[in-house]
N, C-alpha and C. Protein backbone atom coordinates (compact mmCIF):
# COMPACT_ATOMS: atom_id res chain seq x y z
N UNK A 1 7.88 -6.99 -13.35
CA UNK A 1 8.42 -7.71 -12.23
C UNK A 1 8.98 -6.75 -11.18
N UNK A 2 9.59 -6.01 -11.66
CA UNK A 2 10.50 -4.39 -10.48
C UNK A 2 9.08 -4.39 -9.39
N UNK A 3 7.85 -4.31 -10.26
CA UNK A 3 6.58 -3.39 -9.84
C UNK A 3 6.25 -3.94 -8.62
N UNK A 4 6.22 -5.92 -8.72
CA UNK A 4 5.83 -6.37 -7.43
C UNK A 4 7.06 -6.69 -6.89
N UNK A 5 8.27 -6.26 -7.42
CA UNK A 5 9.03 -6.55 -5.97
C UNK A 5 9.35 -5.41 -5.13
N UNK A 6 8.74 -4.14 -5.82
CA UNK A 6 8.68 -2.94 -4.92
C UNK A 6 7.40 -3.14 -3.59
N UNK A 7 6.25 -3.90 -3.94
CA UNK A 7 5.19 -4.16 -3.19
C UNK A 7 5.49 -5.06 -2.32
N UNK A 8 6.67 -5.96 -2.82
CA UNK A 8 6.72 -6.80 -1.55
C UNK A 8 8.09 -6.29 -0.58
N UNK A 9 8.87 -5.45 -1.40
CA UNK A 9 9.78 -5.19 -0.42
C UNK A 9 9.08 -4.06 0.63
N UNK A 10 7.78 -3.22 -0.03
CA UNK A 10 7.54 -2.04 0.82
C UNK A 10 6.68 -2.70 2.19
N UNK A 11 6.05 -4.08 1.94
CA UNK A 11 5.28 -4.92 2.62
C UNK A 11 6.10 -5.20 3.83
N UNK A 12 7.74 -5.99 3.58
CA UNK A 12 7.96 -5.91 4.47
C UNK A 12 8.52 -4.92 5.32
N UNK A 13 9.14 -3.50 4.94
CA UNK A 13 9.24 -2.94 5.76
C UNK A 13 8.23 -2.65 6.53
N UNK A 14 6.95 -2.38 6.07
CA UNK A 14 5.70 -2.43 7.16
C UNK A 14 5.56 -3.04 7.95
N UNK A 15 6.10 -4.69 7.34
CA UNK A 15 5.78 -5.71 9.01
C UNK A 15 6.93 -5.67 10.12
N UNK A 16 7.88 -5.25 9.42
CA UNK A 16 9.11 -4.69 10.22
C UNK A 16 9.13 -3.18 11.07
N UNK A 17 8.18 -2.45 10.59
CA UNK A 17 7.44 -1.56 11.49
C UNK A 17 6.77 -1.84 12.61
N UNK A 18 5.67 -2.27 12.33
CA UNK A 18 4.75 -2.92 13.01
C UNK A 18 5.32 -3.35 14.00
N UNK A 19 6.34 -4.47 14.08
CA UNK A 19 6.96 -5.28 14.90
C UNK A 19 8.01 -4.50 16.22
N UNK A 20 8.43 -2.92 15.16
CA UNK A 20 9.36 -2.18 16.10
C UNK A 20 8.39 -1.64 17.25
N UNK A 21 6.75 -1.67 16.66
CA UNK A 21 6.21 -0.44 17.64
C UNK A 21 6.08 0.96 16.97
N UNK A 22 6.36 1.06 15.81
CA UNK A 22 6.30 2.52 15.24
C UNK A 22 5.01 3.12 15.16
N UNK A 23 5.26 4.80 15.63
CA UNK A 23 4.23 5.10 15.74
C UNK A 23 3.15 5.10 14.39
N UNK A 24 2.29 5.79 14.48
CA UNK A 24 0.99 5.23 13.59
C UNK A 24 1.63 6.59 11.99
N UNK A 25 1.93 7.89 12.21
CA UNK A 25 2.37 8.29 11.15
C UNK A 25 3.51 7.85 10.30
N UNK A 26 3.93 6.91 10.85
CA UNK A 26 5.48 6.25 9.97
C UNK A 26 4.60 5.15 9.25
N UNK A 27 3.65 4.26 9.74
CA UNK A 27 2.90 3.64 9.29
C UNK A 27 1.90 3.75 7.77
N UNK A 28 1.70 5.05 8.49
CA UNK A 28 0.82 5.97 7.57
C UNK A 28 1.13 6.50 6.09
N UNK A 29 2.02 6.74 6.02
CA UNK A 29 3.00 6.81 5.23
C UNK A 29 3.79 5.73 4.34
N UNK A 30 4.09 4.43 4.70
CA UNK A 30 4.17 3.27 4.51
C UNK A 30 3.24 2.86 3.53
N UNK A 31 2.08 2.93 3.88
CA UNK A 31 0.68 2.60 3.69
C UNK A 31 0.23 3.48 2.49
N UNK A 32 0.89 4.94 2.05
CA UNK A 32 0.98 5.30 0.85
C UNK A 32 1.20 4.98 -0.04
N UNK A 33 2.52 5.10 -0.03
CA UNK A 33 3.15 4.13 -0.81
C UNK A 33 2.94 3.28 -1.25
N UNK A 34 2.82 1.92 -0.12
CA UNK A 34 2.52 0.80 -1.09
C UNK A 34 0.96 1.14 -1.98
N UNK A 35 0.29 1.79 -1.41
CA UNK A 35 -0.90 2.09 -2.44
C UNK A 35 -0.07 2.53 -3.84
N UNK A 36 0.72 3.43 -3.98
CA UNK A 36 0.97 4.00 -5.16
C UNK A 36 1.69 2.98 -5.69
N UNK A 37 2.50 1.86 -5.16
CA UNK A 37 3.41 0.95 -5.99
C UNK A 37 2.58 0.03 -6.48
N UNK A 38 1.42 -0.46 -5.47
CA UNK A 38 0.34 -0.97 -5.98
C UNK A 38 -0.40 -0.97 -6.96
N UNK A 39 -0.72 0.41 -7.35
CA UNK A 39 -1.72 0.73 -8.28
C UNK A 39 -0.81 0.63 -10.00
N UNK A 40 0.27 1.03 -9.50
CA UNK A 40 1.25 0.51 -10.80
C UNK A 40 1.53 -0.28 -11.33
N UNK A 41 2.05 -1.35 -10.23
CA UNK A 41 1.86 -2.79 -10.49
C UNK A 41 0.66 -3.79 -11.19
N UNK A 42 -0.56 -2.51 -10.83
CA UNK A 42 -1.75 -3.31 -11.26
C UNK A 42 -1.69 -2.38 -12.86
N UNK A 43 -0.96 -1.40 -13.10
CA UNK A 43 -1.18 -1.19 -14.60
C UNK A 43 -0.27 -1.58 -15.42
N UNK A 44 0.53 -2.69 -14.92
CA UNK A 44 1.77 -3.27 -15.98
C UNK A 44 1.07 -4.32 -15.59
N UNK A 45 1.04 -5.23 -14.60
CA UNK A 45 0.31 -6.74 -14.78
C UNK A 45 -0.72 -7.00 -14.54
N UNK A 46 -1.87 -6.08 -14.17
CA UNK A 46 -3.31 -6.22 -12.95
C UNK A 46 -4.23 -6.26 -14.16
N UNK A 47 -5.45 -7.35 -13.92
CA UNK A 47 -6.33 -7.85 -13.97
C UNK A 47 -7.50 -6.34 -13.49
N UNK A 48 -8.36 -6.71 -13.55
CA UNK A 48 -9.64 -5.74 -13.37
C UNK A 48 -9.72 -5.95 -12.23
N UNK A 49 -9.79 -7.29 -11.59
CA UNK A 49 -9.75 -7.76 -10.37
C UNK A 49 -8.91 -6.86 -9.43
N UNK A 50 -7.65 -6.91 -9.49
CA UNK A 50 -6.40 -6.71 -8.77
C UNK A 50 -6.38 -4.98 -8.92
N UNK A 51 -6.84 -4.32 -9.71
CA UNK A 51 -7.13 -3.15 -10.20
C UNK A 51 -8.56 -2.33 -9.08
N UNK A 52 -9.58 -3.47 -8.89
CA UNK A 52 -10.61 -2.41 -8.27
C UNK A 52 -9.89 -2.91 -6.60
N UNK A 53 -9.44 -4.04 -6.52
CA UNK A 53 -8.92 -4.18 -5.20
C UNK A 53 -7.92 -3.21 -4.64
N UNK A 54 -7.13 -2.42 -5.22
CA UNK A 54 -6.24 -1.32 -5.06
C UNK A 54 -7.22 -0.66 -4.90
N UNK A 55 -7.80 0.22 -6.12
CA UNK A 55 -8.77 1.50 -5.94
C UNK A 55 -9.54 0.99 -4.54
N UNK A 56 -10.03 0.02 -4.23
CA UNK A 56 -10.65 -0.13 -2.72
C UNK A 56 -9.64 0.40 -1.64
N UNK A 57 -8.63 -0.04 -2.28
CA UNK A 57 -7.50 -0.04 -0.35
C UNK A 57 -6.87 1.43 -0.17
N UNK A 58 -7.04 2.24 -1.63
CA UNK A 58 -6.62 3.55 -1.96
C UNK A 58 -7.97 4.69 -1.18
N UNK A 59 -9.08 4.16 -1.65
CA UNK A 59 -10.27 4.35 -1.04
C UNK A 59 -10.69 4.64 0.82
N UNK A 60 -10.11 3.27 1.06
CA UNK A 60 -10.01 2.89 2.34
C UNK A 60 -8.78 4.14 3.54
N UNK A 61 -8.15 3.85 2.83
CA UNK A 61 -6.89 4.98 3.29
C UNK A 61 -7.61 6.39 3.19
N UNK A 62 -7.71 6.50 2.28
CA UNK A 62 -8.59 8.12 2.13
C UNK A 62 -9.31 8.47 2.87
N UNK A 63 -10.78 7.79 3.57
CA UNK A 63 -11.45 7.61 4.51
C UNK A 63 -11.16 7.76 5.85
N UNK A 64 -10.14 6.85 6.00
CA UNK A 64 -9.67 6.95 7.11
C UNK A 64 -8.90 8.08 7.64
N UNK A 65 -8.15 8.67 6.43
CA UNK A 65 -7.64 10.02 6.36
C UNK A 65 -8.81 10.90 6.97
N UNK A 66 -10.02 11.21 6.54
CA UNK A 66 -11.02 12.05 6.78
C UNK A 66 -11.28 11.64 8.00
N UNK A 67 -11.63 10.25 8.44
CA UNK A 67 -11.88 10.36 9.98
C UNK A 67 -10.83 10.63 11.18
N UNK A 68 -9.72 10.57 10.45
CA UNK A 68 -8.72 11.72 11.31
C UNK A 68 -8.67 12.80 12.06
């Protein structure tokens, strides 16, 4: 339970970002994180499902890292 209320508290500071205007590396960073609280969360309660959906968004970030 800690696991997703770290995901949802890190969620909203993101939309509370978002909302200030912050630039894109505070974001970026944000966006770590919840990957890593994510991927935890999916190894105390995650489904296979909820498991490749992280590795996707962990994926996704990475990528985008490279087209940086």
């Amino acid at each position: 339970m800690d696991e997703a209320r770290a995901v949802l508290g890190r969620l909203e500071r993101i939309e509370k970002l978002e909302r200030a205007g912050a630039p894109p590396p505070a974001l970026l960073g944000e966006l770590r994180a919840l990957v890593r609280e994510a991927e935890e969360w999916t190894r105390v309660d995650g489904d296979e499902r909820a498991r490749a959906a992280v590795s996707a968004c962990a994926d996704s970030l990475a990528s985008e890292m490279i087209a940086m």
